[in-house]
PDB file of N, CA and C in Angstrom:
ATOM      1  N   UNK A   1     104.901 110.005  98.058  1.00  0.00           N
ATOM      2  CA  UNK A   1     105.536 110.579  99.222  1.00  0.00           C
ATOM      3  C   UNK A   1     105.968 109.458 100.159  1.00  0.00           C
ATOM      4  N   UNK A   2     106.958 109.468 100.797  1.00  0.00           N
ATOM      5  CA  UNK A   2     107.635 108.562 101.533  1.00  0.00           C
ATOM      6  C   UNK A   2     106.850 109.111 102.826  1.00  0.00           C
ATOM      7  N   UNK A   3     107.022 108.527 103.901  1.00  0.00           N
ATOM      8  CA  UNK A   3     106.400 108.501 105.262  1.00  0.00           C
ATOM      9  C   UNK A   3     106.970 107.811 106.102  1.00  0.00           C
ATOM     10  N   UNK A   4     108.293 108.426 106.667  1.00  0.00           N
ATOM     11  CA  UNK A   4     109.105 108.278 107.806  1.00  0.00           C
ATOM     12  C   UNK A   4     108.673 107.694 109.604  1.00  0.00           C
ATOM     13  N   UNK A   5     108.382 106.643 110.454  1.00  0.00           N
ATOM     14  CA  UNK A   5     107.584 106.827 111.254  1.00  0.00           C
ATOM     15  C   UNK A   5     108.664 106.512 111.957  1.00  0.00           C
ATOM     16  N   UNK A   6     108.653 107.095 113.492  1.00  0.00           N
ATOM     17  CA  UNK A   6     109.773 106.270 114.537  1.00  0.00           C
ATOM     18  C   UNK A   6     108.573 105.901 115.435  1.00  0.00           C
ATOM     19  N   UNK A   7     109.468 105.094 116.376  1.00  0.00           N
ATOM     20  CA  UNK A   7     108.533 104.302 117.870  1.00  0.00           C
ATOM     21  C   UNK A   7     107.294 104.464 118.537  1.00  0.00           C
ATOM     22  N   UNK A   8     107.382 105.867 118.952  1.00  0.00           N
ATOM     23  CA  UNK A   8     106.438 106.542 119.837  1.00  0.00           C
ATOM     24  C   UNK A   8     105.309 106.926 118.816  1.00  0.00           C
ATOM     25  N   UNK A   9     105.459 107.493 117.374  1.00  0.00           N
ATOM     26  CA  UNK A   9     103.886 107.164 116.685  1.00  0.00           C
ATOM     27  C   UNK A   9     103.030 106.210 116.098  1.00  0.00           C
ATOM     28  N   UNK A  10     103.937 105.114 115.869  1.00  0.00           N
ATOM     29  CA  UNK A  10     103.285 103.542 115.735  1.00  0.00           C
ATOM     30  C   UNK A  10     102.689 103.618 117.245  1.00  0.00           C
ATOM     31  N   UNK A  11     103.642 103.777 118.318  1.00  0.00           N
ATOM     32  CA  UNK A  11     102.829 102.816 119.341  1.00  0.00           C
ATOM     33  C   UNK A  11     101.809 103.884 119.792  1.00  0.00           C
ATOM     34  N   UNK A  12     101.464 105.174 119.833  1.00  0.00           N
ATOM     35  CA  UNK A  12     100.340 106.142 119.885  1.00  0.00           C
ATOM     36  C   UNK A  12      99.320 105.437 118.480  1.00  0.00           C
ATOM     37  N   UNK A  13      99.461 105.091 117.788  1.00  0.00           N
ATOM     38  CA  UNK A  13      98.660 104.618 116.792  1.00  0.00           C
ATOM     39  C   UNK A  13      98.147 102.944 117.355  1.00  0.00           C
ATOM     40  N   UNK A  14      99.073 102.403 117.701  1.00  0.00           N
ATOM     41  CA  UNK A  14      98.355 101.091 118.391  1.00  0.00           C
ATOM     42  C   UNK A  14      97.219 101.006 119.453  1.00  0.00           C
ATOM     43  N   UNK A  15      97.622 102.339 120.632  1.00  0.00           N
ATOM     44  CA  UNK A  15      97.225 103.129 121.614  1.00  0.00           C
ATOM     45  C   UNK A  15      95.473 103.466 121.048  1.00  0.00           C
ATOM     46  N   UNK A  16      95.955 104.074 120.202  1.00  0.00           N
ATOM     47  CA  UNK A  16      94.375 104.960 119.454  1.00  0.00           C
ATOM     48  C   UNK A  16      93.426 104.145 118.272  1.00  0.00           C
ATOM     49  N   UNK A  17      94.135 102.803 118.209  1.00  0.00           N
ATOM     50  CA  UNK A  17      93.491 102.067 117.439  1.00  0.00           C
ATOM     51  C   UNK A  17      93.202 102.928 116.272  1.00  0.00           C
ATOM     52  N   UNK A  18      94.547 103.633 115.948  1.00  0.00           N
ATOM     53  CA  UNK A  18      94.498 104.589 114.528  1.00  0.00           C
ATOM     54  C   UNK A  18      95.256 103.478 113.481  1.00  0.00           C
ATOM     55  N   UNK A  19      95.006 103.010 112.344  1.00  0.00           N
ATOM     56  CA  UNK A  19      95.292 101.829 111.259  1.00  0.00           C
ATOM     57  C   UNK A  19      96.602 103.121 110.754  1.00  0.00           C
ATOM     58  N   UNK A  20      98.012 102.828 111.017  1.00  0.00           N
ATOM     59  CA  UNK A  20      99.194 103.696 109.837  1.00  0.00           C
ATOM     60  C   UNK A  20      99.190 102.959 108.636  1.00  0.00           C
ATOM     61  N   UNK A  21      98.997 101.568 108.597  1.00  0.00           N
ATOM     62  CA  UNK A  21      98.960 101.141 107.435  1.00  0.00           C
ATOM     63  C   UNK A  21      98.111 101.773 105.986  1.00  0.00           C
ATOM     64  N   UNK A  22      97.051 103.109 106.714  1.00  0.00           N
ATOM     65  CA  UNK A  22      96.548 103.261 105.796  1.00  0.00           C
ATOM     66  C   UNK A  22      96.565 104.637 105.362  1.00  0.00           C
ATOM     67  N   UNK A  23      97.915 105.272 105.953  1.00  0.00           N
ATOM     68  CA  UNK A  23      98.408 106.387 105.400  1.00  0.00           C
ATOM     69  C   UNK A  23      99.011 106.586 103.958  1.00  0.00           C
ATOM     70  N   UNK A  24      98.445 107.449 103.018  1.00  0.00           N
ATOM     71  CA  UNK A  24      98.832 107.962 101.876  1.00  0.00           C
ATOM     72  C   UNK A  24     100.235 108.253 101.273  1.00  0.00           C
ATOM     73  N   UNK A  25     100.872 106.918 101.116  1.00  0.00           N
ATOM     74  CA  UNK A  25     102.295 107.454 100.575  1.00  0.00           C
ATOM     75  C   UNK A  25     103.398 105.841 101.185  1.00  0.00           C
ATOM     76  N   UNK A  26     104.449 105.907 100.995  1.00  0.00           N
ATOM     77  CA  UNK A  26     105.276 104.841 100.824  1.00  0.00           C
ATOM     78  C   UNK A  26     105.898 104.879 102.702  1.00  0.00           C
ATOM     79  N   UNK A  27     105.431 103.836 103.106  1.00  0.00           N
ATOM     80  CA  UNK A  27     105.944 104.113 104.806  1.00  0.00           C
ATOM     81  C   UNK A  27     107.155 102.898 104.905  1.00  0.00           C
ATOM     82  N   UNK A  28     108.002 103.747 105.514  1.00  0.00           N
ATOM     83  CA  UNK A  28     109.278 103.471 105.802  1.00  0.00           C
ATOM     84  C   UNK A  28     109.118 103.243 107.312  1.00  0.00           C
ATOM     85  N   UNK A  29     109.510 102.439 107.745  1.00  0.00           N
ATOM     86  CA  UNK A  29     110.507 102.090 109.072  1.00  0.00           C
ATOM     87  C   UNK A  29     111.959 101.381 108.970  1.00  0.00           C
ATOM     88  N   UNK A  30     112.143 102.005 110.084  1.00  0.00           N
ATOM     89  CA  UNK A  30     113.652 101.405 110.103  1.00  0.00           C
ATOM     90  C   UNK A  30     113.738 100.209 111.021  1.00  0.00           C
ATOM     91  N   UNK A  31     114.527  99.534 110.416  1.00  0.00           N
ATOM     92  CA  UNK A  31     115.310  98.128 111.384  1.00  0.00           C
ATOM     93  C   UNK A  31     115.730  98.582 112.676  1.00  0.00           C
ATOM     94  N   UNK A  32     115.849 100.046 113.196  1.00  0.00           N
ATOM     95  CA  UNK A  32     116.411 100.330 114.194  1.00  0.00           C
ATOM     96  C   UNK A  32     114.668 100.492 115.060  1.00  0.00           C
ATOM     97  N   UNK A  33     113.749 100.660 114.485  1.00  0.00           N
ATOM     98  CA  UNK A  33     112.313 100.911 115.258  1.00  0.00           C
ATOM     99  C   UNK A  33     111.711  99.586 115.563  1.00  0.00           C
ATOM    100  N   UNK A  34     112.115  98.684 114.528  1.00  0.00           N
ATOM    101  CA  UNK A  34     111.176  97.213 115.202  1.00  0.00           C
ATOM    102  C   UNK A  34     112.084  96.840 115.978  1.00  0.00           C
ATOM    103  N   UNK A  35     113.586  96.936 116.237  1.00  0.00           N
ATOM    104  CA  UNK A  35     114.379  96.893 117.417  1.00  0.00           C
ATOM    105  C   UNK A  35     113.778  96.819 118.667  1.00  0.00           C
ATOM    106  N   UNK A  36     113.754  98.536 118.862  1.00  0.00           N
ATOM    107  CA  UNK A  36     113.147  99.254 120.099  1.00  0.00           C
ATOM    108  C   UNK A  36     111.958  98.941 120.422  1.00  0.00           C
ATOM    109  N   UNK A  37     110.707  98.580 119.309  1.00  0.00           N
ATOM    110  CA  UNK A  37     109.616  97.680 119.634  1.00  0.00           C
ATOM    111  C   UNK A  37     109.540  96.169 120.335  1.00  0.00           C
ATOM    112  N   UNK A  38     110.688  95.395 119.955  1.00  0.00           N
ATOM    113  CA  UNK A  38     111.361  94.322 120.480  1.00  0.00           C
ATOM    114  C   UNK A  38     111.344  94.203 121.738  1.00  0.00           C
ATOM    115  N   UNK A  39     112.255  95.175 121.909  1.00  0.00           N
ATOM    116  CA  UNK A  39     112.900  95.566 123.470  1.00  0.00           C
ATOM    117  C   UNK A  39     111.618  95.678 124.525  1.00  0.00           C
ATOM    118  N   UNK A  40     111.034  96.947 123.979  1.00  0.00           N
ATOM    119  CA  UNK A  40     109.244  97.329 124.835  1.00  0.00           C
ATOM    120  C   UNK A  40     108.729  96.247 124.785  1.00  0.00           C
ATOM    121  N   UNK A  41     108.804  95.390 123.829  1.00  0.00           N
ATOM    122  CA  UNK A  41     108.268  93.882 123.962  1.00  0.00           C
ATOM    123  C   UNK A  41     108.567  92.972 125.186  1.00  0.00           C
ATOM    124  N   UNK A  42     109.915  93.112 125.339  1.00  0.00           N
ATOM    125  CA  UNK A  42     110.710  92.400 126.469  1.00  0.00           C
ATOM    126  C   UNK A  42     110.303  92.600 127.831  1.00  0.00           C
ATOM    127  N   UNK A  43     110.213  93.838 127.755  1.00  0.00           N
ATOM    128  CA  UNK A  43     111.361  95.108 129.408  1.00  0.00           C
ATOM    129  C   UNK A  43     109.992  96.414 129.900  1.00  0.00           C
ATOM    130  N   UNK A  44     109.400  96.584 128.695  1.00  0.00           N
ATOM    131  CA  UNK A  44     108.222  97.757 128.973  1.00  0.00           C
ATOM    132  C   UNK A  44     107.145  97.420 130.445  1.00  0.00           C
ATOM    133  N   UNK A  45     106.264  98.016 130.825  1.00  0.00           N
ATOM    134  CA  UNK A  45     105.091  97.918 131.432  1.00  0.00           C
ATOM    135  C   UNK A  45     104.241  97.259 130.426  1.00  0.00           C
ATOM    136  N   UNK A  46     103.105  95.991 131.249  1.00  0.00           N
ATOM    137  CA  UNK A  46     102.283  95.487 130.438  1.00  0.00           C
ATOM    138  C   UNK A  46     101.441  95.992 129.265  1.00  0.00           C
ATOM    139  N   UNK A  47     101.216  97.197 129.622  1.00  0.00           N
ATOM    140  CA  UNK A  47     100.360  97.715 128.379  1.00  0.00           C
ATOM    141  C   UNK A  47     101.018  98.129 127.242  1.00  0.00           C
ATOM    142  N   UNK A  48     102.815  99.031 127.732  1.00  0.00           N
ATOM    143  CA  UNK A  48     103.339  99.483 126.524  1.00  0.00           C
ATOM    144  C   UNK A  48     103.789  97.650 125.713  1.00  0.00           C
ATOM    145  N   UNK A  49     104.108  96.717 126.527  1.00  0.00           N
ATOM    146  CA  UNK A  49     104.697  95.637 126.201  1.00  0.00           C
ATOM    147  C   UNK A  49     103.206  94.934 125.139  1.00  0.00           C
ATOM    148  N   UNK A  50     102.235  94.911 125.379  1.00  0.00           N
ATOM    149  CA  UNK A  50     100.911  95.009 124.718  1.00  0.00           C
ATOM    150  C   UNK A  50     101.034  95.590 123.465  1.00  0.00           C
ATOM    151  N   UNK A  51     101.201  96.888 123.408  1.00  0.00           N
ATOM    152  CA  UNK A  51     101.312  97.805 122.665  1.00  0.00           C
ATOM    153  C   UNK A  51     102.224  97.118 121.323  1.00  0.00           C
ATOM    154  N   UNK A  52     103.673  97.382 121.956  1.00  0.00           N
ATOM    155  CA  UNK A  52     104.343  96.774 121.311  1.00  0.00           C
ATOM    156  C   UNK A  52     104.770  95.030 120.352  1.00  0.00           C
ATOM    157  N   UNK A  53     103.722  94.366 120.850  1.00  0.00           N
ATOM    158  CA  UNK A  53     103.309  93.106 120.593  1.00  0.00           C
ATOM    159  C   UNK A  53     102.051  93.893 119.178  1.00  0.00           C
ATOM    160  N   UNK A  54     101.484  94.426 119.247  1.00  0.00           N
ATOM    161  CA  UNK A  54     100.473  94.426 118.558  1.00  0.00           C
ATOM    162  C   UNK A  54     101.011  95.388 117.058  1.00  0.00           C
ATOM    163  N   UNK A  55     101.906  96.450 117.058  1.00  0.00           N
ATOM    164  CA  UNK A  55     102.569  97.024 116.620  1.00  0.00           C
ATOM    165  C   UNK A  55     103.796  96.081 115.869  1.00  0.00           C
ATOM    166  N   UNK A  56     104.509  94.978 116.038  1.00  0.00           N
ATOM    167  CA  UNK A  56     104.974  94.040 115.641  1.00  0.00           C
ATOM    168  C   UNK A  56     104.566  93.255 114.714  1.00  0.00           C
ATOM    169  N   UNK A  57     103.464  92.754 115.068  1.00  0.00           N
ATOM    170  CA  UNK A  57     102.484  91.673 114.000  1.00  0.00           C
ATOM    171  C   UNK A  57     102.150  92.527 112.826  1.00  0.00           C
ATOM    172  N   UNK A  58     101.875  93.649 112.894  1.00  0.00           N
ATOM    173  CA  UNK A  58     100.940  94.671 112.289  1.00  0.00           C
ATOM    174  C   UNK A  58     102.079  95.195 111.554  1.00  0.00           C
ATOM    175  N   UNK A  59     103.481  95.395 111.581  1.00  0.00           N
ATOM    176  CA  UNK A  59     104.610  95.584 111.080  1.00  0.00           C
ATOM    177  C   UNK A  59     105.238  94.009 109.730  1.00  0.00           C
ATOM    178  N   UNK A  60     104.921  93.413 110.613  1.00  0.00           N
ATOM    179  CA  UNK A  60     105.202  91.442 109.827  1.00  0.00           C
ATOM    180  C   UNK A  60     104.165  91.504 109.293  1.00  0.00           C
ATOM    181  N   UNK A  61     103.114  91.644 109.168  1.00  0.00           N
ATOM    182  CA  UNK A  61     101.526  91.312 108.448  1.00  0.00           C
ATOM    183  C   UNK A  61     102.008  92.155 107.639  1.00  0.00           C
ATOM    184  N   UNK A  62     102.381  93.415 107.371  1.00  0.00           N
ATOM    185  CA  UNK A  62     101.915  94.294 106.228  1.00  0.00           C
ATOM    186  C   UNK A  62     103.588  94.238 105.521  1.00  0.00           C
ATOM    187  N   UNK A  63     104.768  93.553 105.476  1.00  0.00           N
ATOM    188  CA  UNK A  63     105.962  93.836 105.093  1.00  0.00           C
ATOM    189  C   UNK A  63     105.833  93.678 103.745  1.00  0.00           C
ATOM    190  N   UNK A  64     105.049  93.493 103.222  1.00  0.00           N
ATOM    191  CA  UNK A  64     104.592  93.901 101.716  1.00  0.00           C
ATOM    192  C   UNK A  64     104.552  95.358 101.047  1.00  0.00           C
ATOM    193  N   UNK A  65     103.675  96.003 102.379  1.00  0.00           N
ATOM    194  CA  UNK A  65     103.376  97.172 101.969  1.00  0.00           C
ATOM    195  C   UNK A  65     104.267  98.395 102.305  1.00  0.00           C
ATOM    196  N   UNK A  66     105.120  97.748 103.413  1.00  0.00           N
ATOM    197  CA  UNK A  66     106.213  98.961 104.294  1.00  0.00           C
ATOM    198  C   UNK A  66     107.434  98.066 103.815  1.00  0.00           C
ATOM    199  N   UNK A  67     108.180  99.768 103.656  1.00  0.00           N
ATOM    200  CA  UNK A  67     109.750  99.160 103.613  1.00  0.00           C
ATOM    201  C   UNK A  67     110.764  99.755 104.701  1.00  0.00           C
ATOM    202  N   UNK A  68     110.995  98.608 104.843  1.00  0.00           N
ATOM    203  CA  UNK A  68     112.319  98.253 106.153  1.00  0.00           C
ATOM    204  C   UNK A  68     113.327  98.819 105.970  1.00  0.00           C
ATOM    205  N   UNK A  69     114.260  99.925 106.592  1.00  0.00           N
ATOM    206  CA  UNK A  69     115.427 100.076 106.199  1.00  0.00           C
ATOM    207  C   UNK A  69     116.015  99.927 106.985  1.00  0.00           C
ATOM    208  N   UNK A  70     117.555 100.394 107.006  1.00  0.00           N
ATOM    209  CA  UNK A  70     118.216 100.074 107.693  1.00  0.00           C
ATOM    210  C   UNK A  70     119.256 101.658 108.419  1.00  0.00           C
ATOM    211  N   UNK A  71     119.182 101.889 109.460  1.00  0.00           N
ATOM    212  CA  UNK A  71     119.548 103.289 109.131  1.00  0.00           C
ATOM    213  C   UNK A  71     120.726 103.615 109.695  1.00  0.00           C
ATOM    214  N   UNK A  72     121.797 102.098 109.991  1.00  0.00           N
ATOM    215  CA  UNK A  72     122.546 102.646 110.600  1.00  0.00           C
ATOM    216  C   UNK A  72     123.200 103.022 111.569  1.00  0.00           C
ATOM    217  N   UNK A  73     122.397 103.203 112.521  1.00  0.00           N
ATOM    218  CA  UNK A  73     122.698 103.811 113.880  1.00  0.00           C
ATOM    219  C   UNK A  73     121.750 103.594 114.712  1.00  0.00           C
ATOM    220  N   UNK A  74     122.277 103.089 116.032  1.00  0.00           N
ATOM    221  CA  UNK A  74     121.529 102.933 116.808  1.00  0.00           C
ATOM    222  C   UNK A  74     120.679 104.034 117.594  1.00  0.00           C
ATOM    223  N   UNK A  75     120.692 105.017 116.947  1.00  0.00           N
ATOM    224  CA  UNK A  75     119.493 106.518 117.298  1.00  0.00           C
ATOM    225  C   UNK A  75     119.170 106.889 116.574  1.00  0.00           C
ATOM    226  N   UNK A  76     117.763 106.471 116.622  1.00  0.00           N
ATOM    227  CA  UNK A  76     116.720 106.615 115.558  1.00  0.00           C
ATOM    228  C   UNK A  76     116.318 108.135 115.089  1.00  0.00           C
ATOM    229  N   UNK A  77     116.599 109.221 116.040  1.00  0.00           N
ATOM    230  CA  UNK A  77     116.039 110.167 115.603  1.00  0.00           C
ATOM    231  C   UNK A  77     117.747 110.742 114.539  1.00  0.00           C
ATOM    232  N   UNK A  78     119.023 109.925 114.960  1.00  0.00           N
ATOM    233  CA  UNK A  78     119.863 110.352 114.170  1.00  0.00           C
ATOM    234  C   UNK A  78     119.613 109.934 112.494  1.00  0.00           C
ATOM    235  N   UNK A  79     118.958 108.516 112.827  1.00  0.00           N
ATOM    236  CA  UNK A  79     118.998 107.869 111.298  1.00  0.00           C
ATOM    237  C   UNK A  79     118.010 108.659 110.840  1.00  0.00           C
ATOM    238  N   UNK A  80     117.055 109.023 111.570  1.00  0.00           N
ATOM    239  CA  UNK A  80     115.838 109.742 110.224  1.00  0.00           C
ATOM    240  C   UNK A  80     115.926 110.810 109.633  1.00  0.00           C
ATOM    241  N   UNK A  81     117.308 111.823 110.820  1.00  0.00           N
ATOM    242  CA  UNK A  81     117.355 112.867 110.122  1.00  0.00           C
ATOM    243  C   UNK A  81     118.541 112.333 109.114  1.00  0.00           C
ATOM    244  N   UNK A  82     119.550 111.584 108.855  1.00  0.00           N
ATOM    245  CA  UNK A  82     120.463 111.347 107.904  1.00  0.00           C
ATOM    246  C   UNK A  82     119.280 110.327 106.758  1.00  0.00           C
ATOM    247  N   UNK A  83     118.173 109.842 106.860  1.00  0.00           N
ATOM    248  CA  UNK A  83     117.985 109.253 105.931  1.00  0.00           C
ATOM    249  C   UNK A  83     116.864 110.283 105.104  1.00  0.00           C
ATOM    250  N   UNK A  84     116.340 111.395 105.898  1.00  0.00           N
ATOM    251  CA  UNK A  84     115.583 112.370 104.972  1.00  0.00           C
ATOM    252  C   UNK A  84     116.315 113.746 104.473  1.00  0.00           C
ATOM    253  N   UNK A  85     117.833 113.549 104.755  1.00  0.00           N
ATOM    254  CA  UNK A  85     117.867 115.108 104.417  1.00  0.00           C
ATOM    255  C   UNK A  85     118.058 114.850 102.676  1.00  0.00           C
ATOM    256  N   UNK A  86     118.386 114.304 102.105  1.00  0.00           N
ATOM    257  CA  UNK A  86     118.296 114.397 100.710  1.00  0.00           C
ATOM    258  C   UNK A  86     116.892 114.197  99.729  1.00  0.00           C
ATOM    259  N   UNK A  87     116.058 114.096 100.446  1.00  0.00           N
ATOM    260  CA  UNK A  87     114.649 113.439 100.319  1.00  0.00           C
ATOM    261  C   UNK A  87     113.937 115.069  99.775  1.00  0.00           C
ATOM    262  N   UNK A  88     112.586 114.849  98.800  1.00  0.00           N
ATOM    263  CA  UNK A  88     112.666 115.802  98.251  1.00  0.00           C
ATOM    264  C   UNK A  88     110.783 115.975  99.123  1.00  0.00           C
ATOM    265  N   UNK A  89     109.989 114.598  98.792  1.00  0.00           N
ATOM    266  CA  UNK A  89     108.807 114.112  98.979  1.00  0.00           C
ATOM    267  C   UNK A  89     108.575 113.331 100.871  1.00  0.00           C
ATOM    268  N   UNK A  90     108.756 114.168 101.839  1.00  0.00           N
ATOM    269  CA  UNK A  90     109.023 113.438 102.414  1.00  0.00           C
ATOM    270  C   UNK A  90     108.061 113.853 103.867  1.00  0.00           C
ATOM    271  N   UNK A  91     107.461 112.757 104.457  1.00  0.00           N
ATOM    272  CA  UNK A  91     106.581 113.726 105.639  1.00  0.00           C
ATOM    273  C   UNK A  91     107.237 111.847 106.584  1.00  0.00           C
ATOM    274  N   UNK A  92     107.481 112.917 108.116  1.00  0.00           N
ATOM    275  CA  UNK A  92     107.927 111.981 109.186  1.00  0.00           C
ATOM    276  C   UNK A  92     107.019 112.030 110.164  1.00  0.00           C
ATOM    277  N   UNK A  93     106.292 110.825 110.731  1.00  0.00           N
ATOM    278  CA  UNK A  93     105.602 110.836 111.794  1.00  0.00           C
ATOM    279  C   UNK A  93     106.072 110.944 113.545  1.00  0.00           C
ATOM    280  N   UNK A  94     106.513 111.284 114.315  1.00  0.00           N
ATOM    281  CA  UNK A  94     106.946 111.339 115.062  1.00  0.00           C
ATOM    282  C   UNK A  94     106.084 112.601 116.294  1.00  0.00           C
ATOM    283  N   UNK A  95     106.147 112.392 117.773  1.00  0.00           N
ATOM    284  CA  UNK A  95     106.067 112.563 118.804  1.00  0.00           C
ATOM    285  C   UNK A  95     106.707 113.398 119.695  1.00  0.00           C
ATOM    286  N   UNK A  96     108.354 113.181 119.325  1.00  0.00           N
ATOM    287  CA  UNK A  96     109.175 113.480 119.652  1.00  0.00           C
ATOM    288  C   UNK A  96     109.388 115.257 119.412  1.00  0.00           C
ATOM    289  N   UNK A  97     109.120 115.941 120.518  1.00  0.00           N
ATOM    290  CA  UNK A  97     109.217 117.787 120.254  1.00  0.00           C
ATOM    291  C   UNK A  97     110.475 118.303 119.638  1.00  0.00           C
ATOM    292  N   UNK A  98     111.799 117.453 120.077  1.00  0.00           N
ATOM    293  CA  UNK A  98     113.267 117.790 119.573  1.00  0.00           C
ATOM    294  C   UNK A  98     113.417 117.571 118.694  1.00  0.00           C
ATOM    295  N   UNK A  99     112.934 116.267 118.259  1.00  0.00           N
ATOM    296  CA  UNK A  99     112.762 115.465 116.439  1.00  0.00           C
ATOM    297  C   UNK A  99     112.485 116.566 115.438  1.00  0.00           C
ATOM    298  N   UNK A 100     111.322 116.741 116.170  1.00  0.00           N
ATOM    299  CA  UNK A 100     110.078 117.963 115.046  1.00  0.00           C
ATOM    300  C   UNK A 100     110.821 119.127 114.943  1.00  0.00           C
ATOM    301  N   UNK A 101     111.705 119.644 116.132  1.00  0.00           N
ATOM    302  CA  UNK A 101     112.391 120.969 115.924  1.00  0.00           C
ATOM    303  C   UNK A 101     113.419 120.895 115.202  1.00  0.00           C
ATOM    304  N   UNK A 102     114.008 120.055 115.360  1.00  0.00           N
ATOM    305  CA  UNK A 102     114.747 120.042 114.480  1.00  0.00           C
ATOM    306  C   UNK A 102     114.820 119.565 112.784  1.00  0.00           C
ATOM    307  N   UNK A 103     113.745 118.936 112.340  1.00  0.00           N
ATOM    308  CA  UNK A 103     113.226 118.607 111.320  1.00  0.00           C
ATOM    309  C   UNK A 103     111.779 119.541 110.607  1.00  0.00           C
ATOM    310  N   UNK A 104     112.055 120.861 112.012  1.00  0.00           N
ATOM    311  CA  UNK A 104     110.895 121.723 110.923  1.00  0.00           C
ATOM    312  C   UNK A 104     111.562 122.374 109.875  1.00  0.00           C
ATOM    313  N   UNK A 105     110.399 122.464 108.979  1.00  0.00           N
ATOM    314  CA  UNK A 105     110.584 123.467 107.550  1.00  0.00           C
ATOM    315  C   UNK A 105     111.574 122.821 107.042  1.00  0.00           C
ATOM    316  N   UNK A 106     111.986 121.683 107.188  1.00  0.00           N
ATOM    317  CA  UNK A 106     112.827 120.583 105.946  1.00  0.00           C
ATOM    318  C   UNK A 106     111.972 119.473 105.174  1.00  0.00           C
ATOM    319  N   UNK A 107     110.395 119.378 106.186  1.00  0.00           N
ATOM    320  CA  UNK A 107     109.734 118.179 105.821  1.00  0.00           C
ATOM    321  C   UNK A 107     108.181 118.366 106.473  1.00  0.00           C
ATOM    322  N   UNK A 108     107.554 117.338 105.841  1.00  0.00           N
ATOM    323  CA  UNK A 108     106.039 117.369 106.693  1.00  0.00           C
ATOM    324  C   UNK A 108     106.079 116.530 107.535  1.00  0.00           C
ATOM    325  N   UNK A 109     104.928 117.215 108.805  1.00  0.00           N
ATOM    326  CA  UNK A 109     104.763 116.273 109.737  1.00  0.00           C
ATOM    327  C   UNK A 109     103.463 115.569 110.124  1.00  0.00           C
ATOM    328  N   UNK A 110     103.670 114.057 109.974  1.00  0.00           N
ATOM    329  CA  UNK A 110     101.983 113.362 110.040  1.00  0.00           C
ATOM    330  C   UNK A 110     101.795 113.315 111.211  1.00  0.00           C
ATOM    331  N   UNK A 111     100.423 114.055 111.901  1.00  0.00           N
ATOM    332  CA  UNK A 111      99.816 113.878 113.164  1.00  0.00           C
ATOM    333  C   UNK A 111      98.737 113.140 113.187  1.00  0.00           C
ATOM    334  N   UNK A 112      98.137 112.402 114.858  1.00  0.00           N
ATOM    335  CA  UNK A 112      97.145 112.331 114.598  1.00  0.00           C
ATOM    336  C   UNK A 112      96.273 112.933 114.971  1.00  0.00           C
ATOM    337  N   UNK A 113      95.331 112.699 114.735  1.00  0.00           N
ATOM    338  CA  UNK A 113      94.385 114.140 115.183  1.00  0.00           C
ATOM    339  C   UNK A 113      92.940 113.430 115.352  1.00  0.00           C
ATOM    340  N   UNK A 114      92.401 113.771 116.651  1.00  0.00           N
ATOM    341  CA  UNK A 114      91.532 113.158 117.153  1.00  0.00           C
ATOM    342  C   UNK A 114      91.582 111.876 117.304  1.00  0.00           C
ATOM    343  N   UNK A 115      92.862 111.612 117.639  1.00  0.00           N
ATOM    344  CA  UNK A 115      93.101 109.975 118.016  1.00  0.00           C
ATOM    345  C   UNK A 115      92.735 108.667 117.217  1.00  0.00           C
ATOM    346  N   UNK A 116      92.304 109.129 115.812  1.00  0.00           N
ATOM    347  CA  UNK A 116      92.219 108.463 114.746  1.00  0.00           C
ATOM    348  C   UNK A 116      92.138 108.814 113.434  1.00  0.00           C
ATOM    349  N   UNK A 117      92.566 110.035 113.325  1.00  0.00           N
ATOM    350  CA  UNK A 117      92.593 110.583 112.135  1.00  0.00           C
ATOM    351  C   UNK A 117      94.103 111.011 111.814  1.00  0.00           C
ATOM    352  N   UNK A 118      94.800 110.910 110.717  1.00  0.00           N
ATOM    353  CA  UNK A 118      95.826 111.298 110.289  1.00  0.00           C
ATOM    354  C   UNK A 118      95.847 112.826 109.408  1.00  0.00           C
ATOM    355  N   UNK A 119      96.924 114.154 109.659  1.00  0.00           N
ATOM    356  CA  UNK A 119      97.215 114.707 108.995  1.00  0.00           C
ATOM    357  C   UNK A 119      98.152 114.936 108.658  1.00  0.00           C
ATOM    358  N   UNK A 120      98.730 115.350 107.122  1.00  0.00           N
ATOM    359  CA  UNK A 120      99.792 115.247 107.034  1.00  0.00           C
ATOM    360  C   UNK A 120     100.210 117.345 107.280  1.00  0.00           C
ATOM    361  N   UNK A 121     101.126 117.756 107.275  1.00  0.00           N
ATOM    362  CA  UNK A 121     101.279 119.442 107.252  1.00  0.00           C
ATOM    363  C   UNK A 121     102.382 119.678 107.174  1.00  0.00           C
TER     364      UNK A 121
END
């Protein structure tokens, strides 16, 4: 299973000291999310800028295990829905309430749950 993540659930996972690296299935990010991590790197409040520093390394440390794509467009919630609609195996992590509505009942969604536990549904 592929495993779609955008911005806001890496950095809730940095937040919760929840490990994504050790979610069940092939995790994808896009070139357009370590972007926006970049940026929060730059421009954020100290803690999200924290956040995002730690979420970075942890992105470069594991580029073995995650694959990078490229999606395209500079709106991430556009690229994920153009890069999963042909996708058969596919669960997206995301935060985002508009994301999820619009990506229900096409796909699963990984939460976390209890601030360190992952489900997928």
């Amino acid at each position: 299973m592929e495993i779609v993540l955008d911005t806001n659930f890496i950095l809730a996972c940095v937040e919760n000291k929840a490990d994504f690296i050790q979610l069940a299935g092939e995790i994808v990010i896009a070139r357009e999310v370590v972007d926006e991590l970049e940026e929060i790197r730059e421009s954020g409040d100290l803690k999200k800028r924290l956040e995002a520093e730690i979420a970075l390394k942890i992105i470069i440390n594991n580029k073995g295990i995650l694959q990078i794509v490229d999606f395209e467009d500079s709106y991430v919630d556009k690229g994920i829905i153009e890069y999963i609609k042909d996708k058969k195996d596919v669960a997206v992590g995301t935060l985002d309430k508009e994301l999820r509505k619009k990506l229900k009942g096409k796909v699963r969604f990984v939460s976390l749950v209890a601030r360190k536990k992952f489900e997928i549904s």
